[in-house]
Protein backbone atom coordinates (compact mmCIF):
# COMPACT_ATOMS: atom_id res chain seq x y z
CA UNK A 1 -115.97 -10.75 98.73
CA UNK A 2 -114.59 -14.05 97.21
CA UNK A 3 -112.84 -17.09 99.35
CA UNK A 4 -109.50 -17.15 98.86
CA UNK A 5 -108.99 -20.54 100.68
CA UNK A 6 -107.85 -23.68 98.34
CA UNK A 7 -110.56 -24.91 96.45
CA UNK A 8 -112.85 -27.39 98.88
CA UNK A 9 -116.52 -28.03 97.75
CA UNK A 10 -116.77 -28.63 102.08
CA UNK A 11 -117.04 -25.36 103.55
CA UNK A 12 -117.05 -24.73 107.46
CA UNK A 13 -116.83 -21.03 108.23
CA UNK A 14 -118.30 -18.93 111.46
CA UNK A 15 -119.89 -15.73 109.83
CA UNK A 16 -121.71 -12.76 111.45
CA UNK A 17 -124.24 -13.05 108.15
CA UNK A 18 -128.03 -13.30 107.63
CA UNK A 19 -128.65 -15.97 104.88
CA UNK A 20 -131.13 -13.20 102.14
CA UNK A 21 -134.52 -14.12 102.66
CA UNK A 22 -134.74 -15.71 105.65
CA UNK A 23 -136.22 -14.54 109.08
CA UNK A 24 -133.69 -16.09 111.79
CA UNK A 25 -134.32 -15.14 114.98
CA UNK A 26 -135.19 -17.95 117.48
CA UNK A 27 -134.09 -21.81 117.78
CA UNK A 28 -133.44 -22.18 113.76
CA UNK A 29 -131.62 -25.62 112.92
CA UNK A 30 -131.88 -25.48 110.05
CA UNK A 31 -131.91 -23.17 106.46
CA UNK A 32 -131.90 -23.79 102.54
CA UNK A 33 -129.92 -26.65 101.76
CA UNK A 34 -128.11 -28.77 103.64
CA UNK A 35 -126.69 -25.87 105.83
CA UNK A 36 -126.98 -25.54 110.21
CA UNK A 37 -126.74 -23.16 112.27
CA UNK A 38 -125.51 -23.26 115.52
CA UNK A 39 -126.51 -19.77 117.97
CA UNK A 40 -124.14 -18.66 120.30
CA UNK A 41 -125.58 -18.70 123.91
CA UNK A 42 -128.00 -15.50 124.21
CA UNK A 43 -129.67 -15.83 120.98
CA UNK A 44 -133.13 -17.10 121.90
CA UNK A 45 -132.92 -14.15 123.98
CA UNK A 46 -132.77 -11.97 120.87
CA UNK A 47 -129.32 -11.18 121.25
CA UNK A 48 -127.59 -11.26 118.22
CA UNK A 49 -124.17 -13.68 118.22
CA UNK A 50 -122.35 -15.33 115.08
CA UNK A 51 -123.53 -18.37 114.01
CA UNK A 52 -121.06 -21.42 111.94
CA UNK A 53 -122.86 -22.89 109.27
CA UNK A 54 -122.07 -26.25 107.76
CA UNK A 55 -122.88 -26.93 104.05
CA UNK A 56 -121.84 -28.25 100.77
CA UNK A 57 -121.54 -25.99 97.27
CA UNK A 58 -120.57 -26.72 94.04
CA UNK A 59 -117.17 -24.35 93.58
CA UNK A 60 -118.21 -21.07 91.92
CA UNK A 61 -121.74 -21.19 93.84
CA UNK A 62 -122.36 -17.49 94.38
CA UNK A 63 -124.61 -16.34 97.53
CA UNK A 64 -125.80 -13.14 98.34
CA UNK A 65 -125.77 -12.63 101.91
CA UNK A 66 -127.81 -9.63 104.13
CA UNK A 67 -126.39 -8.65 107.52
CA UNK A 68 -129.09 -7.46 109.57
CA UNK A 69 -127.79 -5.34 112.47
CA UNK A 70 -130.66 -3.45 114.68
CA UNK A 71 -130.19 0.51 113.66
CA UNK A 72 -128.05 0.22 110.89
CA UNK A 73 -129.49 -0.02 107.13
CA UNK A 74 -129.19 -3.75 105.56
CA UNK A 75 -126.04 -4.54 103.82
CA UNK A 76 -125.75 -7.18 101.27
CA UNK A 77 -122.36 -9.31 100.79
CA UNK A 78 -121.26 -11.43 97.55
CA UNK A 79 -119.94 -14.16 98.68
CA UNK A 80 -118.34 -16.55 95.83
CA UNK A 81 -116.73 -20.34 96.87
């Protein structure tokens, strides 16, 4: 999956995504570098929602993502800005 968008090192998207390696689950600010996350309403309550994260990459920065979904095997997405 690549980012079509013009090219723009400042990236704001809302994403349904687990960030690989990382355990999110309640009131997490903050992950890797420089990015936030925001929960919907209902997540500290385990409910899962989408979450906007706000970060900087060099272009070309490649990140593999896992969405975790509760009955469903792990999928991992390519994501290239």
């Amino acid at each position: 999956m690549v980012n079509d968008d013009p090219v723009d090192d400042n990236q704001d998207e809302t994403i349904l995504l687990f960030p690989e390696e990382e355990a999110w689950r309640t009131n997490v600010t903050q992950v890797r570098s420089g990015a936030t996350v925001i929960p919907e309403s209902g997540w500290d309550a385990g409910t899962p929602g989408e979450i906007t994260l706000g970060y900087v990459f060099p272009v070309g920065t490649t990140i593999v993502y896992t969405i975790v979904s509760t009955g469903y095997p792990d999928k991992e997405v390519t994501v290239t800005y």
